[in-house]
Protein backbone atom coordinates (compact mmCIF):
# COMPACT_ATOMS: atom_id res chain seq x y z
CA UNK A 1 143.93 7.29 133.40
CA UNK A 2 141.14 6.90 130.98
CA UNK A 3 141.57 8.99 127.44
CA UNK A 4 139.78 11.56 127.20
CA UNK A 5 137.57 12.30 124.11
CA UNK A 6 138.66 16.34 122.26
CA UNK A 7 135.18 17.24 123.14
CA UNK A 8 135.92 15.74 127.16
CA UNK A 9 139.30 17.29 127.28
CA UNK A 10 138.21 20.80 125.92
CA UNK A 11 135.01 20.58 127.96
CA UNK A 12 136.95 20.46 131.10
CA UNK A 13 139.09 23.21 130.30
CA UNK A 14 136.48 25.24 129.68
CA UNK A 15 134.44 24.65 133.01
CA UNK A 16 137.98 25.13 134.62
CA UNK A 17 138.30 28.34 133.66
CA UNK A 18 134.56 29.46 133.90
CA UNK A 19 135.24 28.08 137.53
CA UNK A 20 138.52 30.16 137.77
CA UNK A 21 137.28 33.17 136.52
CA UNK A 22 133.91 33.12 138.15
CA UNK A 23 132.37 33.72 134.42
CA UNK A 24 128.93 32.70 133.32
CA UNK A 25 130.35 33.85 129.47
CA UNK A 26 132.64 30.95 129.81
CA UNK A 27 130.52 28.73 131.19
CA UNK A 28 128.01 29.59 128.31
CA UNK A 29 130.83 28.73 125.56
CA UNK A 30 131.12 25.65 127.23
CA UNK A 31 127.12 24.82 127.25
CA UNK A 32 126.76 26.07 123.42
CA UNK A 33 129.92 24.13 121.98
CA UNK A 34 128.57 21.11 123.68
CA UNK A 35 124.73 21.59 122.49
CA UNK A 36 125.40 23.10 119.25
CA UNK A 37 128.57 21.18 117.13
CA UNK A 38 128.30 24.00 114.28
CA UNK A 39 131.54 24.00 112.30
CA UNK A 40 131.15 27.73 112.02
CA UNK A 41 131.45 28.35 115.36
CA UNK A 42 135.24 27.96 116.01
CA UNK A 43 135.77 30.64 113.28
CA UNK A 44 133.48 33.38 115.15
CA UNK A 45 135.51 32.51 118.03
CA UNK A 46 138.53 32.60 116.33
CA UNK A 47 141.84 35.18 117.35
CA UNK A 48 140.67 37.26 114.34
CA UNK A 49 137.07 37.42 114.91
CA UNK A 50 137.35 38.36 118.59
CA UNK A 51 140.35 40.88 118.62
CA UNK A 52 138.16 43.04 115.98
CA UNK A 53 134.78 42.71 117.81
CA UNK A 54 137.55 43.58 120.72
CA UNK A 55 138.94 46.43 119.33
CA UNK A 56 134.80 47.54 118.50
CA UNK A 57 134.27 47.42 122.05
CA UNK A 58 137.47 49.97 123.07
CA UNK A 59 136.54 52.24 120.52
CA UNK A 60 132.72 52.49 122.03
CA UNK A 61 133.56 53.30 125.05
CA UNK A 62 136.60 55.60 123.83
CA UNK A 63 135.06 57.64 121.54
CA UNK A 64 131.18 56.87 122.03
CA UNK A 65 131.00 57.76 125.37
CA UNK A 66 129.90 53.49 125.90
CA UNK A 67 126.56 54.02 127.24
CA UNK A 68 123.59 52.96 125.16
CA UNK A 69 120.07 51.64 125.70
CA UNK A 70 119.44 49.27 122.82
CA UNK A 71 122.20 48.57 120.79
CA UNK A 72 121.26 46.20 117.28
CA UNK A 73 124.14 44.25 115.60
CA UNK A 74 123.14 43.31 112.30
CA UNK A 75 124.68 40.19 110.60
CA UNK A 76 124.92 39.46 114.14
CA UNK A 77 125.92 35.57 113.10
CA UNK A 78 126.43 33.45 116.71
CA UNK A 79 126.39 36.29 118.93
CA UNK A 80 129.64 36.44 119.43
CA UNK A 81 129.76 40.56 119.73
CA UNK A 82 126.90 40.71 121.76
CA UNK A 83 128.43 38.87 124.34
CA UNK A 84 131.61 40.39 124.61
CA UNK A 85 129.79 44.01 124.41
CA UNK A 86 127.37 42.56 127.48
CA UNK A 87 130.48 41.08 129.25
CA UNK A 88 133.06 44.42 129.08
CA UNK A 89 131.44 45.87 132.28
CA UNK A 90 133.46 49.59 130.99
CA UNK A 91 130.45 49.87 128.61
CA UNK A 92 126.74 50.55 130.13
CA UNK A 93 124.01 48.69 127.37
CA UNK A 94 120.72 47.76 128.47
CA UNK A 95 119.89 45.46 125.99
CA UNK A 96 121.24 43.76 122.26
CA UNK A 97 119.28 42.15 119.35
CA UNK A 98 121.29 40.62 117.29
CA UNK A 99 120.06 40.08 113.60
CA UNK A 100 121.02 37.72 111.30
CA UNK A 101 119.66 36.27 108.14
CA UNK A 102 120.62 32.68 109.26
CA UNK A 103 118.14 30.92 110.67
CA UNK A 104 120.88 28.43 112.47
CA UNK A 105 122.23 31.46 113.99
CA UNK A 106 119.08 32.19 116.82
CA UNK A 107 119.69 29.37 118.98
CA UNK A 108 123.41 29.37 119.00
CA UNK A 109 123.34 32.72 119.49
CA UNK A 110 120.55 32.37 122.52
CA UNK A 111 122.45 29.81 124.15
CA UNK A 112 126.04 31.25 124.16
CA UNK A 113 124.35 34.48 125.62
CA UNK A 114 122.10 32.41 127.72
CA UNK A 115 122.79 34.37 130.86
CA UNK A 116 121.98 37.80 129.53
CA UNK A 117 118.73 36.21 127.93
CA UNK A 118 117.57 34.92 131.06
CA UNK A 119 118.40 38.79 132.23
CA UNK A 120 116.31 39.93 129.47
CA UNK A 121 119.68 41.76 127.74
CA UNK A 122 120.28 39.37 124.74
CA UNK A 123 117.53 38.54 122.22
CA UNK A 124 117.77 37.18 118.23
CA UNK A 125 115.72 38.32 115.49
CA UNK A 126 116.16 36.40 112.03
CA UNK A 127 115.26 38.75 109.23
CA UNK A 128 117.27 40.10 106.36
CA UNK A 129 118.90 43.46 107.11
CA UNK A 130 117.93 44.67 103.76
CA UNK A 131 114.19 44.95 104.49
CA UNK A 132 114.79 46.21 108.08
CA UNK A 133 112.58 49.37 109.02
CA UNK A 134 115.45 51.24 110.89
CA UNK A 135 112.96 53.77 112.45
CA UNK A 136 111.86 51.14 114.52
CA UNK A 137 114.56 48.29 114.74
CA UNK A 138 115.52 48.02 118.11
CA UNK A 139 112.59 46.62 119.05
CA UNK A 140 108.94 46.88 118.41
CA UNK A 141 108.40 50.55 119.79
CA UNK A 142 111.57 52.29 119.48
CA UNK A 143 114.83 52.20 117.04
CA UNK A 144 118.31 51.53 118.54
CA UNK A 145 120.57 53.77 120.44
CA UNK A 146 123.71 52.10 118.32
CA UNK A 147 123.76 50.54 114.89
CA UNK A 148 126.19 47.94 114.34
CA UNK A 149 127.28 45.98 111.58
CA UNK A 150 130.85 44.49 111.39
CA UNK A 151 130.16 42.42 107.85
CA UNK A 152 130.12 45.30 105.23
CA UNK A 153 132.35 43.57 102.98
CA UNK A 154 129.58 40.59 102.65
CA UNK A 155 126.80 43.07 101.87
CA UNK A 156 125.90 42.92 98.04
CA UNK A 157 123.80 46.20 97.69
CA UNK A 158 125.65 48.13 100.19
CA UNK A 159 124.79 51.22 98.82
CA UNK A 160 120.70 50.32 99.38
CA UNK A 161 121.52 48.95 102.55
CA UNK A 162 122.88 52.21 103.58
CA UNK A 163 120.61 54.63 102.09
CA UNK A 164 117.59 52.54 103.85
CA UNK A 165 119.73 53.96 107.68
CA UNK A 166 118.12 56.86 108.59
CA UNK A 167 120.12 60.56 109.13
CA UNK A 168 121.62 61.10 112.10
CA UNK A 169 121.46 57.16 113.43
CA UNK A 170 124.70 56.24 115.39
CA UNK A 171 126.82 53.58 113.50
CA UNK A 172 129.50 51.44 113.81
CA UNK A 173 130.71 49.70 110.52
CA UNK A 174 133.60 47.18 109.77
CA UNK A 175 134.83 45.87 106.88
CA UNK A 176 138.32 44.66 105.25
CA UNK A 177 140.46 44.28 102.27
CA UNK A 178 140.21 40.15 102.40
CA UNK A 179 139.49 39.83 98.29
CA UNK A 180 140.23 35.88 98.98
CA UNK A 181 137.08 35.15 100.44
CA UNK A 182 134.44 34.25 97.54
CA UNK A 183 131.36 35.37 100.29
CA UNK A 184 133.49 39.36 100.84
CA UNK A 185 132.00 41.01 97.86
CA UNK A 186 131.91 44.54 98.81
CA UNK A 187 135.99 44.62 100.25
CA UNK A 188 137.51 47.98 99.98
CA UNK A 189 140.81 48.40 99.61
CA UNK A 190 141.89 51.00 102.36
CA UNK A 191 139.86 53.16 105.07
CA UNK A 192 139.54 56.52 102.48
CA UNK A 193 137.18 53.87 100.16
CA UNK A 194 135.44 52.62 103.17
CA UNK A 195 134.75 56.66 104.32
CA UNK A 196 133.38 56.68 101.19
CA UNK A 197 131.39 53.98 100.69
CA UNK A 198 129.84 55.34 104.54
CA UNK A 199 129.93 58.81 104.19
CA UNK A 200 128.86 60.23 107.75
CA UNK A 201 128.21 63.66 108.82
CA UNK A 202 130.03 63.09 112.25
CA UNK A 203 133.04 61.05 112.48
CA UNK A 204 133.94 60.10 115.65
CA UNK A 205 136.37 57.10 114.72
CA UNK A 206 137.92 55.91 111.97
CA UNK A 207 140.67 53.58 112.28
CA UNK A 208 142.58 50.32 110.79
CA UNK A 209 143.53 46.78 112.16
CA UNK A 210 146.62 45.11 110.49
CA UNK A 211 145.94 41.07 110.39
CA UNK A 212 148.32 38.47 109.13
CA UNK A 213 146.15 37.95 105.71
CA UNK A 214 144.27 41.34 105.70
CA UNK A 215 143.73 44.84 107.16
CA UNK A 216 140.07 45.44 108.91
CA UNK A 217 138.91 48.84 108.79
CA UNK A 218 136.14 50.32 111.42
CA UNK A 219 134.01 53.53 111.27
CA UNK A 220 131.94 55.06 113.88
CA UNK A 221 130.18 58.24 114.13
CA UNK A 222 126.40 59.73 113.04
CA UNK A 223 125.22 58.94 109.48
């Protein structure tokens, strides 16, 4: 039997199980690790990475009622959380941009969501979330129905980040206590600090992950 090369051997497994499970997600892992080697990419697919964005999706539909027209992910990276929000067929979205500064990010970020680009439910927008109007940032007529941004603790500025979100704009925020990593500069150190850093005037969820290295804490609920 001929040796297979890692990239061969995980390839297959991958189209196995896209094959198994009937799933054009997997199938679109497969197509994006293959067309886009980005070292990043195995850490936003990572255990970590996808039990929070997970655990984001469970508390939408739990507590947000999980049905939203537009919903924008900012710092939106490889598009990792708008798939799995597009894939969980308990929540009801018609549509996610997902925003990152990036500019690597688009394509990857096209191509692992290629199916629900081709349905015109996945798009990319590569601006800086700082200079964002959020009146009008779901698209070009109309702001989102949800708000998202899981990387809190990498925003520098977070307080003129968040003053910039209009009153009354649905949100759901992450962040953690992982001090090790020299790009987290705006950890907290436990959910009261991160309530505080995003006061809102409606909580509908506020809750903590425990992780081997770290805690992740996630807010959601009207600013």
């Amino acid at each position: 039997m001929a040796t297979l090369s890692p990239d061969e051997y995980y390839g297959d497994i991958l189209e196995g199980l896209a094959a198994w499970f009937a799933s054009p997600q997997i199938a679109d892992v497969r197509a994006t690790v293959s067309r886009h080697p980005e070292p990043d990419l195995g850490t936003a697919l990572n255990r970590n990475q996808v039990t929070s964005k997970l655990w984001l999706a469970e508390s939408l539909r739990t507590h947000a009622g999980g049905t939203f027209g537009t919903v924008t992910v900012l710092g939106g990276w490889f598009g990792v959380l708008g798939a799995i929000l597009l894939a969980d067929r308990r929540l009801t979205i018609g549509r996610v941009v997902s925003v990152d500064l990036d500019p690597r990010c688009a394509p990857v970020a096209e191509s692992l969501n290629a199916t629900e680009v081709r349905a015109g439910r996945f798009s990319t927008r590569t601006a800086d979330m700082h200079s964002l109007d959020y009146a009008a940032s779901g698209d070009a007529s109309h702001p989102p129905d949800l708000l998202i941004n899981t990387s809190c603790e990498h925003i520098a500025g977070f307080a003129e980040w968040y003053a910039r979100v209009p009153a009354g704009r649905l949100l759901a925020l992450q962040s953690n206590d992982y001090y090790a990593i020299a790009d987290h500069v705006n950890c907290v150190s436990d959910l009261g600090a991160f309530q505080a850093q995003a006061p809102m005037r409606d909580v509908l969820f506020a809750g903590m992950q425990p992780h081997k290295k770290y805690r992740r804490f996630m807010l959601i609920g009207r600013k």
